[in-house]
C-alpha atoms as a PDB file:
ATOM      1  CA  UNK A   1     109.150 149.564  97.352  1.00  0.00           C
ATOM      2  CA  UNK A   2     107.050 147.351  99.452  1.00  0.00           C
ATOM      3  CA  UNK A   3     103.871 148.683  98.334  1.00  0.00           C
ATOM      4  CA  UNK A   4     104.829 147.725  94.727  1.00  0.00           C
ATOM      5  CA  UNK A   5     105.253 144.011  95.934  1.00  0.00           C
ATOM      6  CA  UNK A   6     102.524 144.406  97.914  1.00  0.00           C
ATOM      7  CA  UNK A   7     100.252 145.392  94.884  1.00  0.00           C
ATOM      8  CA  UNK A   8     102.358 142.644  93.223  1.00  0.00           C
ATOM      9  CA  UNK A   9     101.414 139.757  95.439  1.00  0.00           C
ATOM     10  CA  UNK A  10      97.412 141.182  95.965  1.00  0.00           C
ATOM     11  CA  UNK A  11      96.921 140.761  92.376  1.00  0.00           C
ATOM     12  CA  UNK A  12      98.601 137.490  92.258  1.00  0.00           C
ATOM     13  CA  UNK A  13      96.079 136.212  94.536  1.00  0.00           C
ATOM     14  CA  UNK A  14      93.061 137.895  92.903  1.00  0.00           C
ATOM     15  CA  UNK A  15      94.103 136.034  89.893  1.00  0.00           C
ATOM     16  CA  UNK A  16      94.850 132.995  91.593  1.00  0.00           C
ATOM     17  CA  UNK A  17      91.427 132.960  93.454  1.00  0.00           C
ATOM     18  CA  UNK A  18      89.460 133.944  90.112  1.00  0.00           C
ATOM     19  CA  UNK A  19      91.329 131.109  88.404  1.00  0.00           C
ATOM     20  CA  UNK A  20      90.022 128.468  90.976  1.00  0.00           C
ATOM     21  CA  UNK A  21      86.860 129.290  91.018  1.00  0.00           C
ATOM     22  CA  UNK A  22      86.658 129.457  87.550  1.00  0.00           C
ATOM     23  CA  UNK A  23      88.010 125.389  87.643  1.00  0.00           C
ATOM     24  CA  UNK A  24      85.685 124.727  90.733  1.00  0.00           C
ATOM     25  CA  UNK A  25      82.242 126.389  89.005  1.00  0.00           C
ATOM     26  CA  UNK A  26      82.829 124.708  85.460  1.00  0.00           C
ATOM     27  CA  UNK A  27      80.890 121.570  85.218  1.00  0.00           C
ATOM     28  CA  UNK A  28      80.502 120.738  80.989  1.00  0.00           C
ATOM     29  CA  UNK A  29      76.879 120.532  79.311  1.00  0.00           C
ATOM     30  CA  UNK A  30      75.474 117.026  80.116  1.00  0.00           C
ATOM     31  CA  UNK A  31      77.515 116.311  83.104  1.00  0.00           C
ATOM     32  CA  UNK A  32      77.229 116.012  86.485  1.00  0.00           C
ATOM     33  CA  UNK A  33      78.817 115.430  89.957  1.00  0.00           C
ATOM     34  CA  UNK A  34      78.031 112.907  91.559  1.00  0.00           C
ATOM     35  CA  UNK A  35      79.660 113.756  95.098  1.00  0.00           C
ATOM     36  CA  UNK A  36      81.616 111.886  97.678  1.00  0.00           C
ATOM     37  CA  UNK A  37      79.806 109.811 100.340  1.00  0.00           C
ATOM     38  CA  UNK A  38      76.459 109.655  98.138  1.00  0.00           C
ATOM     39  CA  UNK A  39      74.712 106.157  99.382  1.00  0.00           C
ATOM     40  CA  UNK A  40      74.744 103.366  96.667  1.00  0.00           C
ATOM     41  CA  UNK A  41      72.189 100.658  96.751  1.00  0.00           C
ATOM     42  CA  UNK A  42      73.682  97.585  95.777  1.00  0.00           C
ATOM     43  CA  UNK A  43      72.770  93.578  95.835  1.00  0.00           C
ATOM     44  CA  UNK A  44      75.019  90.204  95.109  1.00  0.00           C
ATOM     45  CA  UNK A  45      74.627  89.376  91.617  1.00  0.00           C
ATOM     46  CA  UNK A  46      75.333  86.136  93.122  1.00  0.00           C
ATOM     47  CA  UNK A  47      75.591  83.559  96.173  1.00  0.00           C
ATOM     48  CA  UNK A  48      78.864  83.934  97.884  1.00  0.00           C
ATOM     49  CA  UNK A  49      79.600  81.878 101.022  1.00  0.00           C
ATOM     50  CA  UNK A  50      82.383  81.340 103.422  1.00  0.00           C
ATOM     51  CA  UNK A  51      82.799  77.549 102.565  1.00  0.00           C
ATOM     52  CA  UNK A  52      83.327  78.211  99.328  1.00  0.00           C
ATOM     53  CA  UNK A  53      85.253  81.467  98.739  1.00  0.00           C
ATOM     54  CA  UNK A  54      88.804  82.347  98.456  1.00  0.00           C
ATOM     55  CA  UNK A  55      90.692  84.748  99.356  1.00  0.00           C
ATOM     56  CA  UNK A  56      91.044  87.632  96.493  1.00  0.00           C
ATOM     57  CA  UNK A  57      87.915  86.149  94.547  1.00  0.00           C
ATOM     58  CA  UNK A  58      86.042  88.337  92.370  1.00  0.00           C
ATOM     59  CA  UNK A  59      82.222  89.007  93.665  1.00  0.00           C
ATOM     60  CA  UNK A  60      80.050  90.757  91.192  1.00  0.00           C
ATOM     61  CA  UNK A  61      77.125  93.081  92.572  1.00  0.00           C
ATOM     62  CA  UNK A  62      74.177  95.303  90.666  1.00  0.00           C
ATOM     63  CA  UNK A  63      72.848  98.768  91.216  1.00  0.00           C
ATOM     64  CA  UNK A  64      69.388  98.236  92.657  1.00  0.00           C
ATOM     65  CA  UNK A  65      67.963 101.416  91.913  1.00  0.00           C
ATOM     66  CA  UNK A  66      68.643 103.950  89.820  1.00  0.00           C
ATOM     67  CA  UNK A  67      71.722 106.511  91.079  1.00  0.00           C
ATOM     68  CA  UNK A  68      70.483 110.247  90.998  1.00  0.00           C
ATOM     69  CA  UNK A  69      72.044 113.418  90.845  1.00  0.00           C
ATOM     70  CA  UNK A  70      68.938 115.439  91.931  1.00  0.00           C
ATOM     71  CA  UNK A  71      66.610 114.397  89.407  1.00  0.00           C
ATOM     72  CA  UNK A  72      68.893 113.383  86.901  1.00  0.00           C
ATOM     73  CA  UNK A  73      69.769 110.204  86.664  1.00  0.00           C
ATOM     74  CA  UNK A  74      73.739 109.421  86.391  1.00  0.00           C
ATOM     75  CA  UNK A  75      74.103 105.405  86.292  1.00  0.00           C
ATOM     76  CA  UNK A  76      70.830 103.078  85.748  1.00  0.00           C
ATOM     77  CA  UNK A  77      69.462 100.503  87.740  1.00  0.00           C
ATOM     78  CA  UNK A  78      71.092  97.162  86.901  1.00  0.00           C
ATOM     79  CA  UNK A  79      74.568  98.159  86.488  1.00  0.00           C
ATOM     80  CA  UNK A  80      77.347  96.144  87.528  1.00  0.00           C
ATOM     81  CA  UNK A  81      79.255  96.844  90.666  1.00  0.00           C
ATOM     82  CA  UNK A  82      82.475  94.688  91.547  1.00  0.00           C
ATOM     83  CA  UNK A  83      84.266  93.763  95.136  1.00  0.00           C
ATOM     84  CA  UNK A  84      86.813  91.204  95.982  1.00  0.00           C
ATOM     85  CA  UNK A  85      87.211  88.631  99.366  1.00  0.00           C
ATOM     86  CA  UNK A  86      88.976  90.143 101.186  1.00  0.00           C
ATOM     87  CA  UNK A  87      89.168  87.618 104.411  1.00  0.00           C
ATOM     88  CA  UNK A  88      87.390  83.950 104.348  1.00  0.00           C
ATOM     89  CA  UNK A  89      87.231  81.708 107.011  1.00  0.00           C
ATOM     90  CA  UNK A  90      85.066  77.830 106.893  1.00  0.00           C
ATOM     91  CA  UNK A  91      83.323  77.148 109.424  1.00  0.00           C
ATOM     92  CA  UNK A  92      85.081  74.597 111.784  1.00  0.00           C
ATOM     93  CA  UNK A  93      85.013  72.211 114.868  1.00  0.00           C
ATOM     94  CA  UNK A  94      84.026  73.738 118.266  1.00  0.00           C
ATOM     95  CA  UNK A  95      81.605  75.678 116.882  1.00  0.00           C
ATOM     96  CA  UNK A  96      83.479  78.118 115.642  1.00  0.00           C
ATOM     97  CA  UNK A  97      81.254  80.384 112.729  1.00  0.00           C
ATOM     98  CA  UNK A  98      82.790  80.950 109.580  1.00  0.00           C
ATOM     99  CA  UNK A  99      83.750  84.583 108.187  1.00  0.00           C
ATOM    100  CA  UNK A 100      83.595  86.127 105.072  1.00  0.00           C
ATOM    101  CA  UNK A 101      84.337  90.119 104.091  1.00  0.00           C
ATOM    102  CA  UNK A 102      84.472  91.800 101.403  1.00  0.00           C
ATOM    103  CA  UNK A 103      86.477  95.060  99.736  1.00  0.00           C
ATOM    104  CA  UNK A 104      84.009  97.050  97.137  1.00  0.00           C
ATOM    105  CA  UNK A 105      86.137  98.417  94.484  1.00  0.00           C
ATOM    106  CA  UNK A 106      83.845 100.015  91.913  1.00  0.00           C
ATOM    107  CA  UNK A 107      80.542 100.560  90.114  1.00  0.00           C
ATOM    108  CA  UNK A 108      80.936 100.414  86.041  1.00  0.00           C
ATOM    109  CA  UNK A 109      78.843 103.337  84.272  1.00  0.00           C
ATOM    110  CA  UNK A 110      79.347 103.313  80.584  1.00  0.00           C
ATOM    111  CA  UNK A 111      83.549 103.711  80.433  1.00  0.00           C
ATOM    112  CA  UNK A 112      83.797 105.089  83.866  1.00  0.00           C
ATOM    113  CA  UNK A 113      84.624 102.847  87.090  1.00  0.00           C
ATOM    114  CA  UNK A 114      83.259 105.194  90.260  1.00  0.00           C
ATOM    115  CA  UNK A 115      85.096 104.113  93.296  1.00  0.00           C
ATOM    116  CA  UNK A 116      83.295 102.648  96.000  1.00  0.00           C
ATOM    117  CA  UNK A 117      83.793 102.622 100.039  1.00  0.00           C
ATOM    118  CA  UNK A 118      82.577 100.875 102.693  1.00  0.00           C
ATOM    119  CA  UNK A 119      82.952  96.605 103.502  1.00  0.00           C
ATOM    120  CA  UNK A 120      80.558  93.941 104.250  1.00  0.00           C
ATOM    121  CA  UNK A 121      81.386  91.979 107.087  1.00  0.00           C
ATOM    122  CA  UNK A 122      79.557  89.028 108.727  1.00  0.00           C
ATOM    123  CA  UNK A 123      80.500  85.917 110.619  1.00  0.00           C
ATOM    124  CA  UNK A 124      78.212  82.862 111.105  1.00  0.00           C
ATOM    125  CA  UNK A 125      76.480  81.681 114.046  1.00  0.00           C
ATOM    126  CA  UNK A 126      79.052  80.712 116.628  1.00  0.00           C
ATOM    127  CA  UNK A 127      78.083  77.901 118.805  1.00  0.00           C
ATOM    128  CA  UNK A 128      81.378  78.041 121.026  1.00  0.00           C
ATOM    129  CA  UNK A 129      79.203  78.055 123.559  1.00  0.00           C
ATOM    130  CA  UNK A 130      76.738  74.656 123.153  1.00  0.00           C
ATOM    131  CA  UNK A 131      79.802  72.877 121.847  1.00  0.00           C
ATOM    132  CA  UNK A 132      81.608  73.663 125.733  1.00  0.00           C
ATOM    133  CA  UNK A 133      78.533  72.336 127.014  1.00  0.00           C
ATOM    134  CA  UNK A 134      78.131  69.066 124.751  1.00  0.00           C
ATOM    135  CA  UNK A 135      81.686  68.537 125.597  1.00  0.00           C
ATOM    136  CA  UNK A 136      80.924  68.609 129.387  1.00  0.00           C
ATOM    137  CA  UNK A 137      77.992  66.443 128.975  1.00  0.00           C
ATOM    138  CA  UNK A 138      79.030  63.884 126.430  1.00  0.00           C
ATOM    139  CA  UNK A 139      82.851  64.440 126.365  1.00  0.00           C
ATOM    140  CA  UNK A 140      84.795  64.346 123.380  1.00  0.00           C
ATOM    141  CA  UNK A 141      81.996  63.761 120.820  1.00  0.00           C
ATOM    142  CA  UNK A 142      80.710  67.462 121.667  1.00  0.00           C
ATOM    143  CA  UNK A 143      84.149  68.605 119.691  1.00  0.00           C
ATOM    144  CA  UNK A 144      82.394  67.477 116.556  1.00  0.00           C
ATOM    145  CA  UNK A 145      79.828  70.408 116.862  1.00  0.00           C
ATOM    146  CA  UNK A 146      80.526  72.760 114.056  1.00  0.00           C
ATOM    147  CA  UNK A 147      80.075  76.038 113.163  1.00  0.00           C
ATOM    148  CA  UNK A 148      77.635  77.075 110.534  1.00  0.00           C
ATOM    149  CA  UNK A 149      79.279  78.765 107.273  1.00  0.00           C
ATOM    150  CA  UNK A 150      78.386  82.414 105.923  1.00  0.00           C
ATOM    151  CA  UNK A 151      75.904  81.883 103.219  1.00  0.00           C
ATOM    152  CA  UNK A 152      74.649  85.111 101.148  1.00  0.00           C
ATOM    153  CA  UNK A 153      72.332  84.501  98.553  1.00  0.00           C
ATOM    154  CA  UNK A 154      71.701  86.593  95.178  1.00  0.00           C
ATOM    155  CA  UNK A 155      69.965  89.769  96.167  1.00  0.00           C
ATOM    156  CA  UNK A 156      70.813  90.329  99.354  1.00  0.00           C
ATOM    157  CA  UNK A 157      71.282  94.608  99.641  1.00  0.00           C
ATOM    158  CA  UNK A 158      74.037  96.064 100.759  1.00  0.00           C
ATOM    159  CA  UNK A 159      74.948  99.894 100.827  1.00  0.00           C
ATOM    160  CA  UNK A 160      78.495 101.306  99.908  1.00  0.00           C
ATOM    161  CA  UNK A 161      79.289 104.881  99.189  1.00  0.00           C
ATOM    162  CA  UNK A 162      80.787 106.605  96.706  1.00  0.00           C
ATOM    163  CA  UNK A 163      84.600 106.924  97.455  1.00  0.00           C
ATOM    164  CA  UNK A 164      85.561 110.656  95.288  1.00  0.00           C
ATOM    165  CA  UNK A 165      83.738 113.423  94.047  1.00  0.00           C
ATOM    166  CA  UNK A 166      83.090 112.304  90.410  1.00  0.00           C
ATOM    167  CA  UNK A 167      82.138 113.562  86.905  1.00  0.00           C
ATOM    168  CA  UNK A 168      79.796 111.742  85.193  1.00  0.00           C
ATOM    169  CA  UNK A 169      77.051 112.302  82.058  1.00  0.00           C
ATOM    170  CA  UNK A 170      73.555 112.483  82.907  1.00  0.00           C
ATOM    171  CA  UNK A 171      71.967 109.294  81.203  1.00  0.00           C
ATOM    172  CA  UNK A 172      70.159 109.506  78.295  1.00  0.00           C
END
């Protein structure tokens, strides 16, 4: 009796296992996979700065170079990548440096979003510091020392990474 189940429950698995791999292995004429953690070269499609940016804004970035799949190229150069403020500070009295970070979300390629990871954080030059000092040496007019504000201009680079193993066509 238990070498009927046994048998039972080995060929189960056989089929199981041949099943999966047959699901892994398939990838459909034309397609690729463009894998999880690949690097994406990105750069702001326009200035965004901490003096003027809200929280939950909408910044809009480009592919700066073509995305590749060995030689085969999945998404072109130029296409549009999208992130949203995620934390904003201005820049304010006592020299405090303003903040601004971001949250990627995606890169568009034809009808497909590809989810991207990774954030971009800066904060501006803090002058805590020279302001203490001004305030020492000139009293309260040193409290008027501010901060500067996070400025980045259209074209600066960033890298994100792809979030998820994803299928994609190979571009024309």
């Amino acid at each position: 009796m238990f070498q009927h189940t046994g048998s039972r429950v080995a060929s189960f698995a056989v089929f199981i296992l041949g099943v999966s791999g047959n699901l892994l292995s398939q990838q459909t004429p034309g397609t690729v996979i463009l894998k999880e953690g690949t690097d994406v070269k990105l750069k702001f499609a326009e200035d965004v700065s901490s003096k003027t940016a809200t929280l939950d804004d909408p910044v809009t970035l480009s592919l700066d170079e073509d995305l590749k799949v060995g030689d085969v190229v999945v998404v072109k150069a130029g296409a549009k990548a999208y992130a949203i403020v995620s934390n904003t500070k201005k820049a304010g009295m006592m020299g405090k440096g303003g903040e601004l970070n971001i949250r990627l979300d995606y890169l568009k390629a034809d009808s497909v979003k590809i989810k991207l990871r990774g954030t971009k954080a800066r904060q501006g030059e803090d002058k805590t510091t020279s302001a203490i000092v001004l305030t020492v040496l000139l009293g309260p007019v040193g409290l008027i020392k501010h901060g500067k504000d996070i400025e980045v201009k259209t074209g600066t680079p960033l890298t994100a990474f792809i979030a998820d193993d994803t299928s994609l066509p190979s571009a024309p």
